[in-house]
PDB file of N, CA and C in Angstrom:
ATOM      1  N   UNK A   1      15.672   9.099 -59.240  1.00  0.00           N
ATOM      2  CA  UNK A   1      16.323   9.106 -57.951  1.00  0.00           C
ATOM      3  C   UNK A   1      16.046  10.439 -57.254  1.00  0.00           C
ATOM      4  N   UNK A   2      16.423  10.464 -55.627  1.00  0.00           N
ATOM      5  CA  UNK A   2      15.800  11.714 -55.256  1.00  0.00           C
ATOM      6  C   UNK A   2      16.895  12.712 -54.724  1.00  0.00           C
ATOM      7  N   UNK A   3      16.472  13.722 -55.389  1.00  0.00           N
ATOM      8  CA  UNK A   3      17.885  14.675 -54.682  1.00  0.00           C
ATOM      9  C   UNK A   3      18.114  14.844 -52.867  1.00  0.00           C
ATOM     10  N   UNK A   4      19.421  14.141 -53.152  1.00  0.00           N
ATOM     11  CA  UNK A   4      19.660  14.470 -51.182  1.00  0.00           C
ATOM     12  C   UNK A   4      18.803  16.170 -50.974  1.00  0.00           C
ATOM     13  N   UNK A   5      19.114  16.962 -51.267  1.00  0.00           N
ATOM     14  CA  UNK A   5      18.623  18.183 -51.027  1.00  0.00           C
ATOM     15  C   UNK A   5      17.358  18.304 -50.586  1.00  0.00           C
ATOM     16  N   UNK A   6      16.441  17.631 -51.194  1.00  0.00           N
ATOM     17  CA  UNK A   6      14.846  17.545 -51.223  1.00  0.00           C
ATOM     18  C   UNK A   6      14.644  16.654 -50.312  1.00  0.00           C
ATOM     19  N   UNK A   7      15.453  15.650 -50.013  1.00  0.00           N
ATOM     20  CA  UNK A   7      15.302  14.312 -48.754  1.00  0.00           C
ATOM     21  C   UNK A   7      15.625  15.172 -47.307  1.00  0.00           C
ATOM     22  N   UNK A   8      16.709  16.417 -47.264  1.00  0.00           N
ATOM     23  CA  UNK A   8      16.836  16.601 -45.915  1.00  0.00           C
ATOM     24  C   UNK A   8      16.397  17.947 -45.686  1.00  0.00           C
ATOM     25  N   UNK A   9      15.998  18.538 -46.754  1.00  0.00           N
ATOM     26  CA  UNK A   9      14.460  19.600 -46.616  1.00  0.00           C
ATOM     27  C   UNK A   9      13.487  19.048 -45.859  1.00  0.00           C
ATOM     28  N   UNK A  10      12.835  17.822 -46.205  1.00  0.00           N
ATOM     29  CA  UNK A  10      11.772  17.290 -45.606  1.00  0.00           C
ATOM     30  C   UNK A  10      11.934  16.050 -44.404  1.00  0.00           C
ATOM     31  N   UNK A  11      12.842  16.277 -44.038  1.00  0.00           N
ATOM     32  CA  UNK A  11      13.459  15.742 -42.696  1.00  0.00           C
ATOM     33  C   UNK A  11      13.670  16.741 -41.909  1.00  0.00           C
ATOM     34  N   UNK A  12      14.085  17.664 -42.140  1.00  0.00           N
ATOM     35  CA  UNK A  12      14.076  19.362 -41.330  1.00  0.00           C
ATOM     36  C   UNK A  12      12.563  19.520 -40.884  1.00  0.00           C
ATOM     37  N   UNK A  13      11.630  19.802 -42.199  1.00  0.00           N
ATOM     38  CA  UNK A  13      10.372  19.930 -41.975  1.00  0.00           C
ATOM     39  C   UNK A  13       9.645  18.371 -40.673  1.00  0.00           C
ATOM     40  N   UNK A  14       9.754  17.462 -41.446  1.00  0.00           N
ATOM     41  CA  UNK A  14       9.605  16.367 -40.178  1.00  0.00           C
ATOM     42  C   UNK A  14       9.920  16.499 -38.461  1.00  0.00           C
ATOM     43  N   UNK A  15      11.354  16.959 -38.355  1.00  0.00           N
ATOM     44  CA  UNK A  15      11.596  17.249 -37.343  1.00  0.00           C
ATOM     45  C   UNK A  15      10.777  18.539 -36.441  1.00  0.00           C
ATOM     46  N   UNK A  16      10.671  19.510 -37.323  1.00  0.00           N
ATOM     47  CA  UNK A  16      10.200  20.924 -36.917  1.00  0.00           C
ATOM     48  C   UNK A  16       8.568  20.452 -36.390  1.00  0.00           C
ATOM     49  N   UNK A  17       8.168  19.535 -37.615  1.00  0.00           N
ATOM     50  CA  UNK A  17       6.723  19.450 -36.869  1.00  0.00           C
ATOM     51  C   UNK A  17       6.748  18.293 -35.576  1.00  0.00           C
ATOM     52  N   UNK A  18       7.497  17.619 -35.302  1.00  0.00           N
ATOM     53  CA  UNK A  18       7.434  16.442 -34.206  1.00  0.00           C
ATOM     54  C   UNK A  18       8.120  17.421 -33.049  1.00  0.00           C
ATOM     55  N   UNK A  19       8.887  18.411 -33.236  1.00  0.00           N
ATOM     56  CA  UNK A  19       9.374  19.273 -32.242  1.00  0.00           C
ATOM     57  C   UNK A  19       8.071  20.054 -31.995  1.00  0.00           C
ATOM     58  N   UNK A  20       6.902  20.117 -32.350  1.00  0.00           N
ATOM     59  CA  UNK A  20       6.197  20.914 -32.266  1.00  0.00           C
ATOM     60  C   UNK A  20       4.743  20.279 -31.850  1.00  0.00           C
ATOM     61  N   UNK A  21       4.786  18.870 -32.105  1.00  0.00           N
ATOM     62  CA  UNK A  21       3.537  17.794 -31.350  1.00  0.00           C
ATOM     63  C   UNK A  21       4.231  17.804 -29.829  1.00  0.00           C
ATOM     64  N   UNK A  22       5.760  17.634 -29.792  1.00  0.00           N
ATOM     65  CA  UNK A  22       6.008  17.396 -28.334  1.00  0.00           C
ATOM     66  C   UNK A  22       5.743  17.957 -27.591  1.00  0.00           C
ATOM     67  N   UNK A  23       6.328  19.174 -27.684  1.00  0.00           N
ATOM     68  CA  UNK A  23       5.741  20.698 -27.130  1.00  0.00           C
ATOM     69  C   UNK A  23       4.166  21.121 -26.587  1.00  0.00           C
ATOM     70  N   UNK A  24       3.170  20.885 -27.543  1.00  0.00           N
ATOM     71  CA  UNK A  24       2.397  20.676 -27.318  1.00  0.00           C
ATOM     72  C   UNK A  24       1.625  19.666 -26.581  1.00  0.00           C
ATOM     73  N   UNK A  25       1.541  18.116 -26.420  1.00  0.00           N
ATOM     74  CA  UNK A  25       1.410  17.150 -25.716  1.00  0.00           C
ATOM     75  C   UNK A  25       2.229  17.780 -24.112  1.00  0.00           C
ATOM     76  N   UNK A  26       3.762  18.255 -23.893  1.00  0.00           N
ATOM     77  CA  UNK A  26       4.195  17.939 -22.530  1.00  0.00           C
ATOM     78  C   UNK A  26       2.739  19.081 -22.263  1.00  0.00           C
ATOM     79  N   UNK A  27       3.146  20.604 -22.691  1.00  0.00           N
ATOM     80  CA  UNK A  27       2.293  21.907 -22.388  1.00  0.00           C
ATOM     81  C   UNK A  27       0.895  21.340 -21.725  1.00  0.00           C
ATOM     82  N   UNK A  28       0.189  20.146 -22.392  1.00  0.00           N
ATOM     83  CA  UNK A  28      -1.063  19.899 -22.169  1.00  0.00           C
ATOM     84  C   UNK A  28      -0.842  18.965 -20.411  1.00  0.00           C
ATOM     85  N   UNK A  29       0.256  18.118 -20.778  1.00  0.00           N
ATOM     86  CA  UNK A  29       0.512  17.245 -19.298  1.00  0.00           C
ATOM     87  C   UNK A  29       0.697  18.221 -18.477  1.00  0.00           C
ATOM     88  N   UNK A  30       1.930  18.966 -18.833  1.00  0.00           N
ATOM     89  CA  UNK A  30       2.331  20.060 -17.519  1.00  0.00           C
ATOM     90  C   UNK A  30       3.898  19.976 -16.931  1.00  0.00           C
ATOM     91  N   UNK A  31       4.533  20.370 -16.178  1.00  0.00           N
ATOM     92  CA  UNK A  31       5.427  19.326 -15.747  1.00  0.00           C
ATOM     93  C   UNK A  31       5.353  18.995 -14.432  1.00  0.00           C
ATOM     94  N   UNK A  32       6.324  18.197 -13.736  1.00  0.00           N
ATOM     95  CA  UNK A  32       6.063  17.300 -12.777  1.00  0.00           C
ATOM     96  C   UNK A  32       5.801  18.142 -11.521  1.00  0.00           C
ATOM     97  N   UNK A  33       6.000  19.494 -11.668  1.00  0.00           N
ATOM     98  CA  UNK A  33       6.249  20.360 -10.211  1.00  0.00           C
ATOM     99  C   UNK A  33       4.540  20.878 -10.320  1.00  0.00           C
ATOM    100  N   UNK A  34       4.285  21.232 -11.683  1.00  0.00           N
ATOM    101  CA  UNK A  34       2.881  21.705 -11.695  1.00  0.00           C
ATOM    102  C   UNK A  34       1.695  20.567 -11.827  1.00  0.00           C
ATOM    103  N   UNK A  35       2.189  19.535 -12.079  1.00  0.00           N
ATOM    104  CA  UNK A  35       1.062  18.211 -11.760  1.00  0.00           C
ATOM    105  C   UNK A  35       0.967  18.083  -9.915  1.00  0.00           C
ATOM    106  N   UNK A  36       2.136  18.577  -9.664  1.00  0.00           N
ATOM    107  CA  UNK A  36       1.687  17.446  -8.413  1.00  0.00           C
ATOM    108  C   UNK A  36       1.302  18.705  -7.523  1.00  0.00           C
ATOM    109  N   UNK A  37       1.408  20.382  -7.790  1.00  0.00           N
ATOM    110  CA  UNK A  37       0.761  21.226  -7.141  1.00  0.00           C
ATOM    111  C   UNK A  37      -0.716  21.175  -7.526  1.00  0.00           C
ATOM    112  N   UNK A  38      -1.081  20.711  -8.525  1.00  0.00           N
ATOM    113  CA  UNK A  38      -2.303  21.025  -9.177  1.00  0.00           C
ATOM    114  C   UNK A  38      -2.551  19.217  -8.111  1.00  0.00           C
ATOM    115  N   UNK A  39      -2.373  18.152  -7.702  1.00  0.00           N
ATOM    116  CA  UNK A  39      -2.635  17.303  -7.070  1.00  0.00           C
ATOM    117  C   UNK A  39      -2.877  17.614  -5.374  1.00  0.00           C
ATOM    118  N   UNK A  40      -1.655  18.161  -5.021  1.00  0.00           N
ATOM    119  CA  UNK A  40      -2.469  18.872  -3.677  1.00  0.00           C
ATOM    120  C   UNK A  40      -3.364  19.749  -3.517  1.00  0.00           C
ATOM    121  N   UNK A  41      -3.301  20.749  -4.854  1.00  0.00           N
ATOM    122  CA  UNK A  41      -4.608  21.696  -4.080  1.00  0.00           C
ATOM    123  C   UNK A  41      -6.034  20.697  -4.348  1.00  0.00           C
ATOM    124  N   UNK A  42      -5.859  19.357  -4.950  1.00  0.00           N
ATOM    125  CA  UNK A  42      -7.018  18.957  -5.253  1.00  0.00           C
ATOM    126  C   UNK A  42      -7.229  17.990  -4.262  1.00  0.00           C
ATOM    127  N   UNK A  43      -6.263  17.309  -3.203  1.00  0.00           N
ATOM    128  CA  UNK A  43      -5.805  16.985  -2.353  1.00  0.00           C
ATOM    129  C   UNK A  43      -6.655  17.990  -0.921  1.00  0.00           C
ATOM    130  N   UNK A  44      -6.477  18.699  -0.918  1.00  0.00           N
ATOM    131  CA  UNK A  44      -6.468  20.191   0.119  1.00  0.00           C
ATOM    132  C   UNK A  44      -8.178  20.543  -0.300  1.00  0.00           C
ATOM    133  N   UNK A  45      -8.542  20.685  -1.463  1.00  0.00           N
ATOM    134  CA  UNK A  45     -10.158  20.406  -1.657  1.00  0.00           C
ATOM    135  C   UNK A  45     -11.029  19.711  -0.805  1.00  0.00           C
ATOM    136  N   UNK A  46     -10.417  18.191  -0.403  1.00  0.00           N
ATOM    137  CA  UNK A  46     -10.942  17.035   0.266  1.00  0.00           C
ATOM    138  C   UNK A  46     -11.188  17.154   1.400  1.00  0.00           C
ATOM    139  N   UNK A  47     -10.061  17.996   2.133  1.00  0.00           N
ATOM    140  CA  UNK A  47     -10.173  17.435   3.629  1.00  0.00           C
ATOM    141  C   UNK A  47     -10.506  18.650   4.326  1.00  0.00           C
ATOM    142  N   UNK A  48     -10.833  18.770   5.351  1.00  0.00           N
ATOM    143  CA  UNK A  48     -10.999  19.743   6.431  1.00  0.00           C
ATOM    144  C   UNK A  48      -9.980  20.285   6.780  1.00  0.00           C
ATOM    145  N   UNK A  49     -10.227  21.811   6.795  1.00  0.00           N
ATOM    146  CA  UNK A  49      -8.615  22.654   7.219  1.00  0.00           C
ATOM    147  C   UNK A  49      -8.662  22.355   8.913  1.00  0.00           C
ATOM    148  N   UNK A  50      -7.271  21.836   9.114  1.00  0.00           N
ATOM    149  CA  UNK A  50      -7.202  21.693  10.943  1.00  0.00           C
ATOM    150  C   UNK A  50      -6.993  22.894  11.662  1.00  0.00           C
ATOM    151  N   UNK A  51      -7.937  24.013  11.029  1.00  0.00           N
ATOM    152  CA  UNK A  51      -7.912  24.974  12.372  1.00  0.00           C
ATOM    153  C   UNK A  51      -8.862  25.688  11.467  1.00  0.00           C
ATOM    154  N   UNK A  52      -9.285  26.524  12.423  1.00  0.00           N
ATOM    155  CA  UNK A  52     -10.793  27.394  12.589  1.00  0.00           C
ATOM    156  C   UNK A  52     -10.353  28.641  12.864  1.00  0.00           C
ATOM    157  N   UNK A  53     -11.440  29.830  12.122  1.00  0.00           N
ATOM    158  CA  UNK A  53     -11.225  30.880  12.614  1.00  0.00           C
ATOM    159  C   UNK A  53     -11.315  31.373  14.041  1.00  0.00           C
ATOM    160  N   UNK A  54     -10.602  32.125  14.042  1.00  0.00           N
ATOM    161  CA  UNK A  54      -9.930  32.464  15.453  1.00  0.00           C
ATOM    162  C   UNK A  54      -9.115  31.669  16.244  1.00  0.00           C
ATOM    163  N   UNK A  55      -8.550  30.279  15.925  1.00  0.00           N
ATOM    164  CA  UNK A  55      -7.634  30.015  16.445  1.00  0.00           C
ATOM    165  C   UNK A  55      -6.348  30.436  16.605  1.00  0.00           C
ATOM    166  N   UNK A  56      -5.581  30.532  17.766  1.00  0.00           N
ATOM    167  CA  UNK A  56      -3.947  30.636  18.237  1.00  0.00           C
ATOM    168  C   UNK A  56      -3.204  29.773  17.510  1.00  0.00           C
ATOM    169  N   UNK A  57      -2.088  29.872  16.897  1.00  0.00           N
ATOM    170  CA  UNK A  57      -1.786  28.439  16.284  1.00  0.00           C
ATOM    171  C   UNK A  57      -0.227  29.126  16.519  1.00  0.00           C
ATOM    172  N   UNK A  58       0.639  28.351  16.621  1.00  0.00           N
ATOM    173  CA  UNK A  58       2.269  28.028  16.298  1.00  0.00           C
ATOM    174  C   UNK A  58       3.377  27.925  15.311  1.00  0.00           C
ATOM    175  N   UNK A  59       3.372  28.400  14.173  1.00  0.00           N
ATOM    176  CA  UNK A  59       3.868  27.859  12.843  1.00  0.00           C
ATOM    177  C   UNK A  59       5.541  28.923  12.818  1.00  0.00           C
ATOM    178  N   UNK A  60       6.202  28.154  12.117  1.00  0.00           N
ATOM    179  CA  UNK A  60       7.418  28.144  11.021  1.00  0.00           C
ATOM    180  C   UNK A  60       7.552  28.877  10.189  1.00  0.00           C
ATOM    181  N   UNK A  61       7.882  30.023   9.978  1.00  0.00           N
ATOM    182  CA  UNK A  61       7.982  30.733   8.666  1.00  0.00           C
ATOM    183  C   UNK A  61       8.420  29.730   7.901  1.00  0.00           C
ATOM    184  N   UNK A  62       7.466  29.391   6.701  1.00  0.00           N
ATOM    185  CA  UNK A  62       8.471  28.825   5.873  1.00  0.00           C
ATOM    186  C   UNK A  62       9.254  29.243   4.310  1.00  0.00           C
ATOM    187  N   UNK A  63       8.356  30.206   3.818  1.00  0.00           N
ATOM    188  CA  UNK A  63       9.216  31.697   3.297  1.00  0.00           C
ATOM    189  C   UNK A  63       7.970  32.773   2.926  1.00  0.00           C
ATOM    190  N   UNK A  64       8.500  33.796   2.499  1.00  0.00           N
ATOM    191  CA  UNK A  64       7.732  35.118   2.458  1.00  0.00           C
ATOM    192  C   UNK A  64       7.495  35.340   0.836  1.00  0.00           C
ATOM    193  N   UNK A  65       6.592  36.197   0.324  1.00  0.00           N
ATOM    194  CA  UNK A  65       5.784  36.028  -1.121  1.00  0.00           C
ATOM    195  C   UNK A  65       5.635  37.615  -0.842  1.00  0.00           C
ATOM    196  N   UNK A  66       5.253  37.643  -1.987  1.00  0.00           N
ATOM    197  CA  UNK A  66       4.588  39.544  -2.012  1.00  0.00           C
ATOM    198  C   UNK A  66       3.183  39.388  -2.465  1.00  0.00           C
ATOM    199  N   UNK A  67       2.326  39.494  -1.650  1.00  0.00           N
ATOM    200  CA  UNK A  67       0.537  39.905  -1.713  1.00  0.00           C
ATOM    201  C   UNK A  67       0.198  40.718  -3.010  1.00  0.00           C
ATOM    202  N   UNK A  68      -0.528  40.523  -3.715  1.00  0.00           N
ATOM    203  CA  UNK A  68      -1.227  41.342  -4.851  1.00  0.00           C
ATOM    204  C   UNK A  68      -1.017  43.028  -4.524  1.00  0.00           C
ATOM    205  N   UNK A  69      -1.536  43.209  -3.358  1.00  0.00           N
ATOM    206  CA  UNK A  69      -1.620  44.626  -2.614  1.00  0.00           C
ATOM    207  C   UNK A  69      -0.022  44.686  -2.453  1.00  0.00           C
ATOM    208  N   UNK A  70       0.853  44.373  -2.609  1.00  0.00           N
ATOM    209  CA  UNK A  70       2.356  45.172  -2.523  1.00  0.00           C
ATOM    210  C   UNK A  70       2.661  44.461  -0.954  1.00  0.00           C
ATOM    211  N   UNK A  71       1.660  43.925  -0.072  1.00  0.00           N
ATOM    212  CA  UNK A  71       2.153  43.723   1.059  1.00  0.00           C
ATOM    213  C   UNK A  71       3.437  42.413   1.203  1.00  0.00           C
ATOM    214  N   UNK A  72       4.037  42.296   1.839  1.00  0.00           N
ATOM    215  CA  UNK A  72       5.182  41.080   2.545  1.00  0.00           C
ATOM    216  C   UNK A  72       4.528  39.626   3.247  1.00  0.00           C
ATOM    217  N   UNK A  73       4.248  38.909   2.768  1.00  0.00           N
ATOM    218  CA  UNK A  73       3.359  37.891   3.357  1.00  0.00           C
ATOM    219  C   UNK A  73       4.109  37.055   4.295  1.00  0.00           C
ATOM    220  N   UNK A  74       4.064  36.486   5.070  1.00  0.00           N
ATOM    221  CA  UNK A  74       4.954  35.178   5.572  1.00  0.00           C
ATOM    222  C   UNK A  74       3.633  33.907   5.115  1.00  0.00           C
ATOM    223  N   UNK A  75       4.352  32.815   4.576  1.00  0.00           N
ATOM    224  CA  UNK A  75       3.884  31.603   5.105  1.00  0.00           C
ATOM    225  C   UNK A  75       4.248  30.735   5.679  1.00  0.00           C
ATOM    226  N   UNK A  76       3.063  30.148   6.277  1.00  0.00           N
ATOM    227  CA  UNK A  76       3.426  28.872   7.275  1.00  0.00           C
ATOM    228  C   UNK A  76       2.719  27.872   6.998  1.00  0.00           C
ATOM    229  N   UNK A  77       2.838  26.653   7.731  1.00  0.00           N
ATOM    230  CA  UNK A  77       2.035  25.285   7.548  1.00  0.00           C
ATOM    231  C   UNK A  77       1.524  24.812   8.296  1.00  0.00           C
ATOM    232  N   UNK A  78       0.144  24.242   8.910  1.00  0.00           N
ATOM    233  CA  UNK A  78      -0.300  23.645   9.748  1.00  0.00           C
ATOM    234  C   UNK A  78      -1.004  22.601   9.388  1.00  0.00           C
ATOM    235  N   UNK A  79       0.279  21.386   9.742  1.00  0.00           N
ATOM    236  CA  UNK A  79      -0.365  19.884   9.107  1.00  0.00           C
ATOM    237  C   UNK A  79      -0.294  19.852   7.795  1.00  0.00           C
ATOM    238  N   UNK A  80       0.600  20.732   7.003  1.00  0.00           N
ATOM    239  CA  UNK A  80       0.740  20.916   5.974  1.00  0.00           C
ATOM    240  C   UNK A  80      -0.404  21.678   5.051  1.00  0.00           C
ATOM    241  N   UNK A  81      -1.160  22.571   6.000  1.00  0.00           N
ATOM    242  CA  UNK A  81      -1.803  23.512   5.461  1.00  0.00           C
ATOM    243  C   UNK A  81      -2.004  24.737   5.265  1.00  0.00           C
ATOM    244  N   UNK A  82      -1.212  25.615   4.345  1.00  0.00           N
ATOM    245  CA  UNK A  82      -1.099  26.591   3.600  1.00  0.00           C
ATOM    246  C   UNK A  82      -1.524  28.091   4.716  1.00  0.00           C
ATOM    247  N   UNK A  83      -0.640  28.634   5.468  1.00  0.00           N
ATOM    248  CA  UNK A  83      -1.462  30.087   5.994  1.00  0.00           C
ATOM    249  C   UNK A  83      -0.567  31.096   5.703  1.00  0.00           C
ATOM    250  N   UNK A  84      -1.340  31.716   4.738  1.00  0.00           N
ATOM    251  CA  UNK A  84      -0.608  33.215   4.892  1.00  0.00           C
ATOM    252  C   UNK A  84      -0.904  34.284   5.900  1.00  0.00           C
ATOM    253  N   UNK A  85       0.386  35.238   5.985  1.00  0.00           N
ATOM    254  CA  UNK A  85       0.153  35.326   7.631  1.00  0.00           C
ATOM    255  C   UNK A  85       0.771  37.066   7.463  1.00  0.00           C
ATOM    256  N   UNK A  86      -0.392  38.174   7.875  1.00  0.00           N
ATOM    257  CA  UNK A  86      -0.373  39.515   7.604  1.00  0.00           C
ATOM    258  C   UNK A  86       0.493  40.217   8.781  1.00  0.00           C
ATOM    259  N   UNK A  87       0.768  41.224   8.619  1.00  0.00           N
ATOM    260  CA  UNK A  87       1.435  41.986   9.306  1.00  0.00           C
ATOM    261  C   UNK A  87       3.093  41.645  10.189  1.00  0.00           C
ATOM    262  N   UNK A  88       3.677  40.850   9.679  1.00  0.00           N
ATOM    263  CA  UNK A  88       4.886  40.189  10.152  1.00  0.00           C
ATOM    264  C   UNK A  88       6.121  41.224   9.864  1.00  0.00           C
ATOM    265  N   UNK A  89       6.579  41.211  11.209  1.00  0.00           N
ATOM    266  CA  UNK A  89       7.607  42.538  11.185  1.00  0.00           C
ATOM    267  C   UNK A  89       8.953  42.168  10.072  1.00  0.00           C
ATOM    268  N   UNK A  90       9.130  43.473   9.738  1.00  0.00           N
ATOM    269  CA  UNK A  90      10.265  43.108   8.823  1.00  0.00           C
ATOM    270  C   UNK A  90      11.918  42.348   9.570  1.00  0.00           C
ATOM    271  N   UNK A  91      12.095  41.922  10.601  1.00  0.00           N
ATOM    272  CA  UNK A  91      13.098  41.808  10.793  1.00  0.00           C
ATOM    273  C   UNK A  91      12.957  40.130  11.418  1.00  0.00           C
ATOM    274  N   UNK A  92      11.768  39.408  11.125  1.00  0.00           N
ATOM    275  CA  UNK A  92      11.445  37.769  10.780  1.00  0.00           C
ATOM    276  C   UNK A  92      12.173  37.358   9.903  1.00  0.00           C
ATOM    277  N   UNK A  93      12.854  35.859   9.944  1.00  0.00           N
ATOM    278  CA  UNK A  93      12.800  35.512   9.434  1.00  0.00           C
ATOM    279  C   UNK A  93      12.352  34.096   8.933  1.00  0.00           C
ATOM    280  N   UNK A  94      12.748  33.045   7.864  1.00  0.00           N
ATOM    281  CA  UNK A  94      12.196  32.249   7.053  1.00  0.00           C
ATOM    282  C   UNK A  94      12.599  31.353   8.549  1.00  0.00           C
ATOM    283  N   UNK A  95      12.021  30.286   8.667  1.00  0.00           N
ATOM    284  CA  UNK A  95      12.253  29.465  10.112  1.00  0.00           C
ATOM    285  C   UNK A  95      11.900  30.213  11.346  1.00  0.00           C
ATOM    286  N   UNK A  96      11.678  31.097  11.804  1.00  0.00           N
ATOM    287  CA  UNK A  96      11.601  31.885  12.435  1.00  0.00           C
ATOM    288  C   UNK A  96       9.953  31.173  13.070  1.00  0.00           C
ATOM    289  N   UNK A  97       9.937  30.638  14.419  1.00  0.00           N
ATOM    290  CA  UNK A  97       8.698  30.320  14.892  1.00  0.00           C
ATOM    291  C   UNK A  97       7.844  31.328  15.572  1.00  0.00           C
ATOM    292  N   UNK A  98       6.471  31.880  14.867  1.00  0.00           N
ATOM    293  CA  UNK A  98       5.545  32.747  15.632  1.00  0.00           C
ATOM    294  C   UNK A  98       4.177  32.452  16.041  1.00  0.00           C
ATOM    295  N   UNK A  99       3.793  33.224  16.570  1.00  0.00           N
ATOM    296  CA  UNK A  99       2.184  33.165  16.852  1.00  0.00           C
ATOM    297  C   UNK A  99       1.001  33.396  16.157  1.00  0.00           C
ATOM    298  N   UNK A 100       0.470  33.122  15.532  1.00  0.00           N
ATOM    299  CA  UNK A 100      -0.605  33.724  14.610  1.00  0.00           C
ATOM    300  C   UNK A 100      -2.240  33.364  14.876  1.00  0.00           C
ATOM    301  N   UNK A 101      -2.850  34.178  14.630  1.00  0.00           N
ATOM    302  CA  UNK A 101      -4.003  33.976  14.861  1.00  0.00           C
ATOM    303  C   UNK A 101      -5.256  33.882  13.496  1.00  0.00           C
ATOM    304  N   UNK A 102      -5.781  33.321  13.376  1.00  0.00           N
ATOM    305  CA  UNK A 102      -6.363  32.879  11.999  1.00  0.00           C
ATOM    306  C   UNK A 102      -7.480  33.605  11.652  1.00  0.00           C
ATOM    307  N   UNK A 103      -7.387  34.246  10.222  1.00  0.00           N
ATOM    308  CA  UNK A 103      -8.830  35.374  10.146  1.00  0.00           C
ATOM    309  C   UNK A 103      -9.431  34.953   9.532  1.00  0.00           C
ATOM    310  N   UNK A 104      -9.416  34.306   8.221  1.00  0.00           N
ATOM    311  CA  UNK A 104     -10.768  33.738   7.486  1.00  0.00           C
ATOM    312  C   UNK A 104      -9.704  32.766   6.383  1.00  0.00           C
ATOM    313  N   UNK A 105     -10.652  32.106   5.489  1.00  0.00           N
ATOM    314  CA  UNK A 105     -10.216  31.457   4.517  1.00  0.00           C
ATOM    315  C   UNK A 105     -10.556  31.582   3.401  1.00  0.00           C
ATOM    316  N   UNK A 106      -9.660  30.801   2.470  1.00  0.00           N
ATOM    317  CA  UNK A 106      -9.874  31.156   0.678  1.00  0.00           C
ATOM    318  C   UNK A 106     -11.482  30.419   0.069  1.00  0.00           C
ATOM    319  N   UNK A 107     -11.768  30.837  -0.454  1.00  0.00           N
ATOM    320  CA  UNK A 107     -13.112  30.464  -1.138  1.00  0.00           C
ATOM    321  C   UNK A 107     -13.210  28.697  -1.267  1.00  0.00           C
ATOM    322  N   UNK A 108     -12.384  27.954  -1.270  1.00  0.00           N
ATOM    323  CA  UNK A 108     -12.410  26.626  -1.458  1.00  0.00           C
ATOM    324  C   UNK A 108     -11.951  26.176   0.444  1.00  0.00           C
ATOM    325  N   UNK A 109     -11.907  26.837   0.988  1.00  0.00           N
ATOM    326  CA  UNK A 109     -11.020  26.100   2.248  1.00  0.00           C
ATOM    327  C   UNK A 109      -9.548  25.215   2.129  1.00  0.00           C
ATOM    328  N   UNK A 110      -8.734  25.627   0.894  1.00  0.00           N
ATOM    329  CA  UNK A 110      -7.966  25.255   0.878  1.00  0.00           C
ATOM    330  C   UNK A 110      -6.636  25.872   1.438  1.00  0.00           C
ATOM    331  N   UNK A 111      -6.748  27.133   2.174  1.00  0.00           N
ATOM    332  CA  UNK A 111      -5.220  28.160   2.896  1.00  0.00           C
ATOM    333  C   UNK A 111      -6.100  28.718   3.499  1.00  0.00           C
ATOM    334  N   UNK A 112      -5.386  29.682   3.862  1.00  0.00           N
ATOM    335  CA  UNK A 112      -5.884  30.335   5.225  1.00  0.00           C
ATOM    336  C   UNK A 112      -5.082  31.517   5.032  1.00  0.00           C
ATOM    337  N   UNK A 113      -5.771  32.895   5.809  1.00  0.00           N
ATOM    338  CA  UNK A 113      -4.853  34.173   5.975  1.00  0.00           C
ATOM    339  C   UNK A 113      -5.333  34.329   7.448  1.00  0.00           C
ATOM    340  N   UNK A 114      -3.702  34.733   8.107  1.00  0.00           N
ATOM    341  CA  UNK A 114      -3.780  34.937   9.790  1.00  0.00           C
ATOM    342  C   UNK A 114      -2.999  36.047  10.024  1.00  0.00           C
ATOM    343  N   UNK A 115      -3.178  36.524  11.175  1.00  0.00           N
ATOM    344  CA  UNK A 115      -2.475  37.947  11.581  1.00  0.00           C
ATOM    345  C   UNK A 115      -1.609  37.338  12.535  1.00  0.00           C
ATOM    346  N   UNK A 116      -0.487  38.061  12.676  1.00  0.00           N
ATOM    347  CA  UNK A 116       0.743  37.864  13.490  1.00  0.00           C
ATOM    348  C   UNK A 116       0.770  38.183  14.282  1.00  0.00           C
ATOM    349  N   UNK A 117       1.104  37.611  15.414  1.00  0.00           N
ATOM    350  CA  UNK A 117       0.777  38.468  16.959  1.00  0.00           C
ATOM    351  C   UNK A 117       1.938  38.363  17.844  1.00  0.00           C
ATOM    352  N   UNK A 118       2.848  37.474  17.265  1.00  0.00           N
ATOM    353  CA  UNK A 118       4.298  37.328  18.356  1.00  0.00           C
ATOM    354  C   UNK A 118       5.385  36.119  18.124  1.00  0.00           C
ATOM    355  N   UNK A 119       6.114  37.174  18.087  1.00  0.00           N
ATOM    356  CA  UNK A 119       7.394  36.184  17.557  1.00  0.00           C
ATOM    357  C   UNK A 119       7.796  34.696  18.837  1.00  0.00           C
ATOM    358  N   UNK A 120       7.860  33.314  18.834  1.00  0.00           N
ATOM    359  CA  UNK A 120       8.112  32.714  20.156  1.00  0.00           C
ATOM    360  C   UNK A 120       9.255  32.270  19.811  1.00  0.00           C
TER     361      UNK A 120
END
């Protein structure tokens, strides 16, 4: 007969390793916030950004990030496309509708970085 002891040793061990396939399997899926970002930027790959350098454009703060360089970023959306937006005075805020003007884009054409030119 088998000692309970030795039966829920290796039910511990059982568990520890199926706690540890799961883990691994979600890690590989991702979860649902990083599937479906990793779906738009692949999304945003496809299509043509709706504005061109040097355009005037209209956008929404829709919140602010900190730039690699230490700088204050604002972003906005146009058509739901990604612009980060330089030099935005500190006293903007998130909703806050401005003017921006568009300087170049990210290596894939998927965002955009624009300079700020006036709060409307």
């Amino acid at each position: 007969m088998l000692d309970p002891a030795i039966l829920g040793g290796g039910g511990l061990v059982a568990l520890a390793l199926g706690a540890m396939l799961f883990r691994r399997l979600r890690g590989r899926a991702g979860s649902v916030s990083e599937r479906r970002s990793r779906e738009r930027h692949e999304a945003a790959q496809k299509r043509e950004p709706p504005v061109d350098i040097g355009d005037t454009v209209t956008v929404a703060i829709s919140e602010f990030t900190d730039h690699h360089s230490g700088e204050r970023r604002a972003v906005g959306k146009v058509e739901g496309f990604v612009v980060f937006i330089e030099d935005v005075p500190e006293d903007c805020e998130v909703t806050d509708a401005i003017r921006i003007s568009i300087l170049s884009f990210n290596r894939g054409h998927t965002s955009a970085t624009a300079r700020f030119l006036e709060s409307v």
